[in-house]
C-alpha atoms as a PDB file:
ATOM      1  CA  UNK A   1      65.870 -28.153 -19.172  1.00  0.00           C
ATOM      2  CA  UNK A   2      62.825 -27.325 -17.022  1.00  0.00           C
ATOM      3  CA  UNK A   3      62.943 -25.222 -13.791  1.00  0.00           C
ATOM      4  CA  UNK A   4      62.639 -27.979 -11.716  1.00  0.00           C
ATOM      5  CA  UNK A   5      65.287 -30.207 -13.213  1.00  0.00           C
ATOM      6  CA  UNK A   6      67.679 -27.568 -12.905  1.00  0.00           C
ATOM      7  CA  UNK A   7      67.071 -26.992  -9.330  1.00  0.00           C
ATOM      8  CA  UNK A   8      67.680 -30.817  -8.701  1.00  0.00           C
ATOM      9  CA  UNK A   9      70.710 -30.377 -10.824  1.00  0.00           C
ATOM     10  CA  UNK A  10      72.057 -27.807  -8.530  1.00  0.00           C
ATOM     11  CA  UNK A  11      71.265 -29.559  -5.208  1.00  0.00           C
ATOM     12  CA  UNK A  12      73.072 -32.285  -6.688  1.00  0.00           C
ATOM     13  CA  UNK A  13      75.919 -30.406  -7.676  1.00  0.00           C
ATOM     14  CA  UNK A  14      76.066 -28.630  -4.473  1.00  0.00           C
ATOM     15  CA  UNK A  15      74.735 -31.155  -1.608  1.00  0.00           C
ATOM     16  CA  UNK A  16      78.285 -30.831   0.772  1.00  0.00           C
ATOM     17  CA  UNK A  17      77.659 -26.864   0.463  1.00  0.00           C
ATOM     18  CA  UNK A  18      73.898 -27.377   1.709  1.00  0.00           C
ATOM     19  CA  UNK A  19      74.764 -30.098   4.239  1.00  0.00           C
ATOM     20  CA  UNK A  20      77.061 -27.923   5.750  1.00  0.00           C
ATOM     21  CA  UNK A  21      75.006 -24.539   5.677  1.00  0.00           C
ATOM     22  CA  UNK A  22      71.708 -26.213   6.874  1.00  0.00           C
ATOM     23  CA  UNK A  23      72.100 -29.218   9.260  1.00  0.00           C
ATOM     24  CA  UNK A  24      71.347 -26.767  11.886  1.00  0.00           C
ATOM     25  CA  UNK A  25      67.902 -26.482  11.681  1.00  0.00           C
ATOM     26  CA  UNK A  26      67.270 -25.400  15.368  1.00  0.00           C
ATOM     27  CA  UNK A  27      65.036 -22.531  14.136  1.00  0.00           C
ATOM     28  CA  UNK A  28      62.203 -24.602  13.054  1.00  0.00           C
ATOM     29  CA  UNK A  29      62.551 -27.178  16.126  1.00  0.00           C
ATOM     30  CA  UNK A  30      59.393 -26.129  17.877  1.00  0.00           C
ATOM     31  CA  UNK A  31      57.120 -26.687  14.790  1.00  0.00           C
ATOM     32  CA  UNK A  32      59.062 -29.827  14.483  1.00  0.00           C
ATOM     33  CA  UNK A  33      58.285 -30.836  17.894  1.00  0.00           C
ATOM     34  CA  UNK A  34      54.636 -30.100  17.580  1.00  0.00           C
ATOM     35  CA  UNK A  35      54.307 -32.221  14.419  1.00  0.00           C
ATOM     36  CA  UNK A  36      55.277 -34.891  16.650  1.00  0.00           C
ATOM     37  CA  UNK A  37      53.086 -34.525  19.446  1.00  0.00           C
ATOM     38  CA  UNK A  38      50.457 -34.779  16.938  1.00  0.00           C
ATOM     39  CA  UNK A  39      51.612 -38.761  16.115  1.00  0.00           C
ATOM     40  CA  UNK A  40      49.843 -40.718  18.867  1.00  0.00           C
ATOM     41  CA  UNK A  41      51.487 -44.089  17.613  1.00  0.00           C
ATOM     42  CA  UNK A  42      54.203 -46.114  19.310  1.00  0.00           C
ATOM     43  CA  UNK A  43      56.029 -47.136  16.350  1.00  0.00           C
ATOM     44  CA  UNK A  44      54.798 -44.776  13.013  1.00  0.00           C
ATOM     45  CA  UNK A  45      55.486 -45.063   9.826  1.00  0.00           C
ATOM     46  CA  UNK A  46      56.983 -41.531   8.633  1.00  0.00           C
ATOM     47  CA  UNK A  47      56.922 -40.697   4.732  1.00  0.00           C
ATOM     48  CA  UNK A  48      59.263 -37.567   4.707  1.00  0.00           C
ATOM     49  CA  UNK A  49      59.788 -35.477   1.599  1.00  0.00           C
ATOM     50  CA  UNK A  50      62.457 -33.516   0.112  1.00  0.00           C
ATOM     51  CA  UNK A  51      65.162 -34.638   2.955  1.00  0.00           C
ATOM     52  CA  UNK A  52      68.447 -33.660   1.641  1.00  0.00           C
ATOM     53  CA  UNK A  53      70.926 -34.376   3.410  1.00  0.00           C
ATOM     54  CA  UNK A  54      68.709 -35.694   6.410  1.00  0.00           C
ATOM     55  CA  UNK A  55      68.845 -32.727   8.750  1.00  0.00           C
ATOM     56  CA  UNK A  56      64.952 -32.962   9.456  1.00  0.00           C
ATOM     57  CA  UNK A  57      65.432 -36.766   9.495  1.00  0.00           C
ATOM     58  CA  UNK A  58      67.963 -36.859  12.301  1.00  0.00           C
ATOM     59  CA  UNK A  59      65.321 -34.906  14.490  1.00  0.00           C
ATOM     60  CA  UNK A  60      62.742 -37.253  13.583  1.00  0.00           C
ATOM     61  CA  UNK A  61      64.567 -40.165  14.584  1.00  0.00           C
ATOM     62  CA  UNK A  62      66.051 -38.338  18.156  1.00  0.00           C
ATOM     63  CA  UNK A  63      62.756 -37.290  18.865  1.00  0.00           C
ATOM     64  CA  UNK A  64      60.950 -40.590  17.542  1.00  0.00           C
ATOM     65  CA  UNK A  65      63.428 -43.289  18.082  1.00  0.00           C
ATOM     66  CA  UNK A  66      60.192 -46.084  17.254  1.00  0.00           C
ATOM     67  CA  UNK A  67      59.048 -44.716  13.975  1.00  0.00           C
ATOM     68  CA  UNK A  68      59.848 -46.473  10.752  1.00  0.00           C
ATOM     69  CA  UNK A  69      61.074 -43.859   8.573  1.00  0.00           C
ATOM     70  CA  UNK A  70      61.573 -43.398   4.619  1.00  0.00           C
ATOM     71  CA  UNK A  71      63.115 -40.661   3.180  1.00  0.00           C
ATOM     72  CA  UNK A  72      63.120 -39.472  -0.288  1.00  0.00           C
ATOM     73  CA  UNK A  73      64.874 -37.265  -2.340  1.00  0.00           C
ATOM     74  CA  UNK A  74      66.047 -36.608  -5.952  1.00  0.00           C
ATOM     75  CA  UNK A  75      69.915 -35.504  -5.637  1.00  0.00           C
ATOM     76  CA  UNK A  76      71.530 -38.374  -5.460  1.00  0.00           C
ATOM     77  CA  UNK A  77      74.295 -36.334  -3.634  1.00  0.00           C
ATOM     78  CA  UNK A  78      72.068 -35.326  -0.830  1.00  0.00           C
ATOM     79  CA  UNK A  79      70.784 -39.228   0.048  1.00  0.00           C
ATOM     80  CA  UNK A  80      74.643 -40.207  -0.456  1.00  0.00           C
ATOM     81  CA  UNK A  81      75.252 -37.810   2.629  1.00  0.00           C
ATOM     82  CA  UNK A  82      71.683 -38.565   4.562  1.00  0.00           C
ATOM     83  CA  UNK A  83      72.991 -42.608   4.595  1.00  0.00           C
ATOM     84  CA  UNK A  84      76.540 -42.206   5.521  1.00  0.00           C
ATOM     85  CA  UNK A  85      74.845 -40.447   8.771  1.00  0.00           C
ATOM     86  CA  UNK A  86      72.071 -41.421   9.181  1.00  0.00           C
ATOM     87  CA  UNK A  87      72.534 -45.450   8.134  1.00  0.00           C
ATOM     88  CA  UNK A  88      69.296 -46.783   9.716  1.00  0.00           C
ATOM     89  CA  UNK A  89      67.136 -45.155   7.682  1.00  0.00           C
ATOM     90  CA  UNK A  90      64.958 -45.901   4.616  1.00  0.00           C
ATOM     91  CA  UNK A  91      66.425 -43.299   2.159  1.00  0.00           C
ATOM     92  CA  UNK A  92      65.463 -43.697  -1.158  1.00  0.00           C
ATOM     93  CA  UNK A  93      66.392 -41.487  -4.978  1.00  0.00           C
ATOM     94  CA  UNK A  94      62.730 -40.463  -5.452  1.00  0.00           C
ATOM     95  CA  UNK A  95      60.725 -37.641  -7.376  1.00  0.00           C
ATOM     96  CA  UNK A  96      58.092 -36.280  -4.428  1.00  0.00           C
ATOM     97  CA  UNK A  97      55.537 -36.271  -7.209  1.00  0.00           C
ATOM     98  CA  UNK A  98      55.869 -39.955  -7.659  1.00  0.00           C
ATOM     99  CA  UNK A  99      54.881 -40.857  -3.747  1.00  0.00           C
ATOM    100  CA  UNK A 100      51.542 -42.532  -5.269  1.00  0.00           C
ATOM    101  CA  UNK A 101      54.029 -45.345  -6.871  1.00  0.00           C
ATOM    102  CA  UNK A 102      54.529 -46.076  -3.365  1.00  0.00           C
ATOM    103  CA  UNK A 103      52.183 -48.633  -1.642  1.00  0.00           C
ATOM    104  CA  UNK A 104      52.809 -48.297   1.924  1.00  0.00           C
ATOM    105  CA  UNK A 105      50.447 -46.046   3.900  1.00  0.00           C
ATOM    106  CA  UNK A 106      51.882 -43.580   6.647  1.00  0.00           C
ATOM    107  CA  UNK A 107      50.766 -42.151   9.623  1.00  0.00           C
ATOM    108  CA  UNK A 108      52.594 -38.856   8.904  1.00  0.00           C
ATOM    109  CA  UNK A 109      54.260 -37.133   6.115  1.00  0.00           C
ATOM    110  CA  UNK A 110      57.212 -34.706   7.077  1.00  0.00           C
ATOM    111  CA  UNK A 111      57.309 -32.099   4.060  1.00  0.00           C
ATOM    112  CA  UNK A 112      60.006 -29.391   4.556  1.00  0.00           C
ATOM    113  CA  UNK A 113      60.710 -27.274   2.285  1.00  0.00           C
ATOM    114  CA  UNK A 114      60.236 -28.969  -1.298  1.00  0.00           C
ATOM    115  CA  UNK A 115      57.694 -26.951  -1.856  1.00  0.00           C
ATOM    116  CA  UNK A 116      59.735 -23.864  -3.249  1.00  0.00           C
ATOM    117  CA  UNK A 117      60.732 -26.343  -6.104  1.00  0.00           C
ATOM    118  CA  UNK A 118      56.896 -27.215  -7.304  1.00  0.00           C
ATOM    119  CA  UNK A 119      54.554 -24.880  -9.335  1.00  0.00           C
ATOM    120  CA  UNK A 120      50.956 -24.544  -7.497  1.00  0.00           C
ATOM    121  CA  UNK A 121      49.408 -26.987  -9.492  1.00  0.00           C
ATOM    122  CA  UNK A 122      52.206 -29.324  -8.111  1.00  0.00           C
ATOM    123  CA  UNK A 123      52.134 -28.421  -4.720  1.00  0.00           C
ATOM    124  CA  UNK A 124      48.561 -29.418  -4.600  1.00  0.00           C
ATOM    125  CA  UNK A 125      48.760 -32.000  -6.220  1.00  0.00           C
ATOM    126  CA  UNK A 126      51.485 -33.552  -3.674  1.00  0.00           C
ATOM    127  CA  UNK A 127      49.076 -32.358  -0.942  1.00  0.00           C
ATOM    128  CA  UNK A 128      46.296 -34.461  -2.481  1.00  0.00           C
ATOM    129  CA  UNK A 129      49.083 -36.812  -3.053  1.00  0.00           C
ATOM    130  CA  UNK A 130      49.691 -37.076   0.655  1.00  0.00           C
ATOM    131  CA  UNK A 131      46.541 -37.253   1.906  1.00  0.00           C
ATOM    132  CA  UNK A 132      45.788 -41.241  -0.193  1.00  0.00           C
ATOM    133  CA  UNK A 133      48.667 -41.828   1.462  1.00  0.00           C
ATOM    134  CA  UNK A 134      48.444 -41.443   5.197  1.00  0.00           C
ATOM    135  CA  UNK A 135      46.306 -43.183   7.145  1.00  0.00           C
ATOM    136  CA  UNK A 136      43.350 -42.072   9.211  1.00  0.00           C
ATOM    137  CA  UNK A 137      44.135 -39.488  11.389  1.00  0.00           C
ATOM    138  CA  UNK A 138      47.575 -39.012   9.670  1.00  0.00           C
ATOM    139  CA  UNK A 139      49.447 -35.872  10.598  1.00  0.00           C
ATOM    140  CA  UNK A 140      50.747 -33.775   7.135  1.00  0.00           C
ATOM    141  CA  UNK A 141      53.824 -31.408   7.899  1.00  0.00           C
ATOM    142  CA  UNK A 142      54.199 -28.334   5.317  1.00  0.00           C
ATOM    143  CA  UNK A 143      56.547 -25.669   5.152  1.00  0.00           C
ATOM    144  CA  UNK A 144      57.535 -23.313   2.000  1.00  0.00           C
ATOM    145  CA  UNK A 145      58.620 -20.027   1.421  1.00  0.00           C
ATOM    146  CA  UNK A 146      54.988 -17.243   1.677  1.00  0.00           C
ATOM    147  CA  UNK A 147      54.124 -15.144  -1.516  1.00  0.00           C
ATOM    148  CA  UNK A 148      52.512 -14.138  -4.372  1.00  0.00           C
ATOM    149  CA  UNK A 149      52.939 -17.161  -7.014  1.00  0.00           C
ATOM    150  CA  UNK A 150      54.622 -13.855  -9.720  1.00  0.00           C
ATOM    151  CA  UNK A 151      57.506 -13.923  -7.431  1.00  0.00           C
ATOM    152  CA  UNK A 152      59.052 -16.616  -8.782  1.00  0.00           C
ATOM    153  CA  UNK A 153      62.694 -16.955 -10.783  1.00  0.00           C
ATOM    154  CA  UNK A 154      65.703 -18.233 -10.156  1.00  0.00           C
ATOM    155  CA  UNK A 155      67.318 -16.659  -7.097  1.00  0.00           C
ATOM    156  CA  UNK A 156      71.356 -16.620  -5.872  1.00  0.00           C
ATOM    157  CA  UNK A 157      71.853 -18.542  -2.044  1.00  0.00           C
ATOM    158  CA  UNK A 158      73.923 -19.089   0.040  1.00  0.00           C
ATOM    159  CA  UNK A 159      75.495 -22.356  -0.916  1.00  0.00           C
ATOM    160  CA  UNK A 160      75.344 -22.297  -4.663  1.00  0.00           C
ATOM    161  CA  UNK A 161      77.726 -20.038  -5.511  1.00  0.00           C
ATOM    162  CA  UNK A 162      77.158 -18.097  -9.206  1.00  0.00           C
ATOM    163  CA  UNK A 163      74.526 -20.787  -9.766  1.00  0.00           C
ATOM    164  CA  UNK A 164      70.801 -19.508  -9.496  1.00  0.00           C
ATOM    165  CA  UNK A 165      68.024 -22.302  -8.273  1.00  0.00           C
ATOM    166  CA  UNK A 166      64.669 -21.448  -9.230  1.00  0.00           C
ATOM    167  CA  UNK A 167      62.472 -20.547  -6.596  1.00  0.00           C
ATOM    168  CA  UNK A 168      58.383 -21.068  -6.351  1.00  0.00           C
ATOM    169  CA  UNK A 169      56.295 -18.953  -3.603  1.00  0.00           C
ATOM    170  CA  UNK A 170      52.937 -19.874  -2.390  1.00  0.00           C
ATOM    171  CA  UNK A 171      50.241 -18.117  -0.824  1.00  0.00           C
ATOM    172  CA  UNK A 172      49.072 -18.855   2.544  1.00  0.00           C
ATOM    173  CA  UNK A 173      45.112 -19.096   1.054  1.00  0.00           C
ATOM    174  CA  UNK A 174      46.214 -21.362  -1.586  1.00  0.00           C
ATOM    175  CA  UNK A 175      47.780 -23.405   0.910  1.00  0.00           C
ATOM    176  CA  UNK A 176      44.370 -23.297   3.469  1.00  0.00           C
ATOM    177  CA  UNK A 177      42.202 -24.112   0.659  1.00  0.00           C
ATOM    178  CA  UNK A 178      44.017 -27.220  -0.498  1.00  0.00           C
ATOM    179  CA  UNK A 179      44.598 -28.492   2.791  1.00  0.00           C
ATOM    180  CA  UNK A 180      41.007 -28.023   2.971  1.00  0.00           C
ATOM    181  CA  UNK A 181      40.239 -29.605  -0.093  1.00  0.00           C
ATOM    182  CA  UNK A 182      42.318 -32.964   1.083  1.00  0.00           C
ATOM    183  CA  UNK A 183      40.218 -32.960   4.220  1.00  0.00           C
ATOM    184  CA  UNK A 184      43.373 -31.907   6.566  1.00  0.00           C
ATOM    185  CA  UNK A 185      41.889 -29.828   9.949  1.00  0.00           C
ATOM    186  CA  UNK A 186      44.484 -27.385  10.097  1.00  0.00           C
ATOM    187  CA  UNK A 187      46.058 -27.624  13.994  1.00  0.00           C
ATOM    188  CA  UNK A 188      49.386 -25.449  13.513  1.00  0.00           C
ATOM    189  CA  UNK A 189      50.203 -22.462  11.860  1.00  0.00           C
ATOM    190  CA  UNK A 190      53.012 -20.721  11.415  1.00  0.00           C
ATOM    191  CA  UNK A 191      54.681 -17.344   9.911  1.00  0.00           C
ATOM    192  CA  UNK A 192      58.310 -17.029  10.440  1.00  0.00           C
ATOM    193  CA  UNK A 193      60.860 -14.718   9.009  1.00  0.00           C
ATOM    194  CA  UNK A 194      64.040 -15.905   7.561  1.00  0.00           C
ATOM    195  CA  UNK A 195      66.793 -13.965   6.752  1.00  0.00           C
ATOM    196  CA  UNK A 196      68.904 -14.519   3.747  1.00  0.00           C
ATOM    197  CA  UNK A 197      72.338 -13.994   3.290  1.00  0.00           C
ATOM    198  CA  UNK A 198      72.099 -10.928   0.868  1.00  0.00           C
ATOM    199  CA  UNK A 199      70.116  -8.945   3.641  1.00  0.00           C
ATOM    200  CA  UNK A 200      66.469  -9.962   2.224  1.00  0.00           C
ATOM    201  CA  UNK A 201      63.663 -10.980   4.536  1.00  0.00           C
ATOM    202  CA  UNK A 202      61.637 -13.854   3.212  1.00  0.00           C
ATOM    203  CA  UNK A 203      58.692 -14.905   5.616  1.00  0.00           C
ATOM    204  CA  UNK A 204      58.187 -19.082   5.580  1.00  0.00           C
ATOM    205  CA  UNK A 205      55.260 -20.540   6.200  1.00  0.00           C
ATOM    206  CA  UNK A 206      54.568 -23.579   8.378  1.00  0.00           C
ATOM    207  CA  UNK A 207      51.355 -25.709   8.409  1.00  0.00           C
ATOM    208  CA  UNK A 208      50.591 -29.012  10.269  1.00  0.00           C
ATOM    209  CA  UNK A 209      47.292 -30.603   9.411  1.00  0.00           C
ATOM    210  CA  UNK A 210      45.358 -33.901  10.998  1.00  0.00           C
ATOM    211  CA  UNK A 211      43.477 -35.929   8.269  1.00  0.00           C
ATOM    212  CA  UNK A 212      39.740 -36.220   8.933  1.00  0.00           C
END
């Protein structure tokens, strides 16, 4: 079983555990709130990515009661949750590296945190990914875990118990050139440290990027 299978495997297995450690996702609020400032559109269509159990959705939908939203996620477990409490929203079993299947266009993607769980060559790829599908002068949201690619393994957390998910890190220049690349204008960027439960400091990193 690949890396990334596994790590869907164990968000699967363990979506109550992560729905009850992480709803509260107060920390990242203000980069939330500036992603949408940057959506000038009375009723936009929102591709987010990765949503688990629909923590980041439920801000989305306070702070943009108008926007059409559609959720996606591979643990079944975690859009089980995200409907039961969230049940006016478009949540959908999806692989993020499928989103070109889709043929709706967005005005802004909301990507938190799935990229720990993609290699480089699939994190760009999504960003690419991202950018055929918003529209002009969509607004991409990024966040991930900031490092040297030869950090990753598979890593203990908090709601997992004994079971290790594998973990990806990405550099912040990797990240700038690709957004580059896509022709995203980088308007928001953000280090923030995060610290785990075993006493580590991991820094994230949070970009927000306007399509040109």
């Amino acid at each position: 079983m690949k890396n990334f299978e596994i790590s869907v495997k164990r968000f699967d297995e363990f979506a109550a555990e992560y729905a009850e450690r992480f709803m509260d996702v107060d920390s990242y609020s203000d980069s939330i709130e500036k992603f949408c400032t940057q959506i000038n559109i009375k009723q936009p269509k929102i591709l987010e990515l990765g949503c688990g159990p629909g923590n980041i959705t439920r801000l989305l939908q306070v702070r943009l009661p108008e926007a059409r939203i559609t959720a996606i996620d591979l643990a079944p477990k975690m859009i089980e949750i995200a409907r039961k409490q969230l049940p006016g929203i478009d949540f959908r079993v999806m692989d993020v590296r499928d989103i070109s299947s889709i043929p709706d266009k967005f005005d802004a993607v909301m990507c938190s945190f799935c990229l720990p769980f993609l290699s480089k060559e699939d994190a760009d790829k999504l960003i690419a990914d991202c950018a055929e599908k918003l529209s002009s002068v969509g607004v991409l949201y990024i966040s991930t875990m900031e490092g040297n690619e030869t950090k990753a393994g598979f890593e203990a957390t908090s709601f997992s118990g004994n079971s290790e998910i594998y973990f990806n890190y990405h550099s912040r220049p990797n990240l700038e050139n690709s957004f580059a690349e896509c022709g995203f204008e980088i308007r928001h960027l953000k280090l923030q440290d995060y610290l785990e439960t075993d006493g580590r400091i991991t820094t994230d990193i949070i970009l927000i990027g306007i399509k040109a």
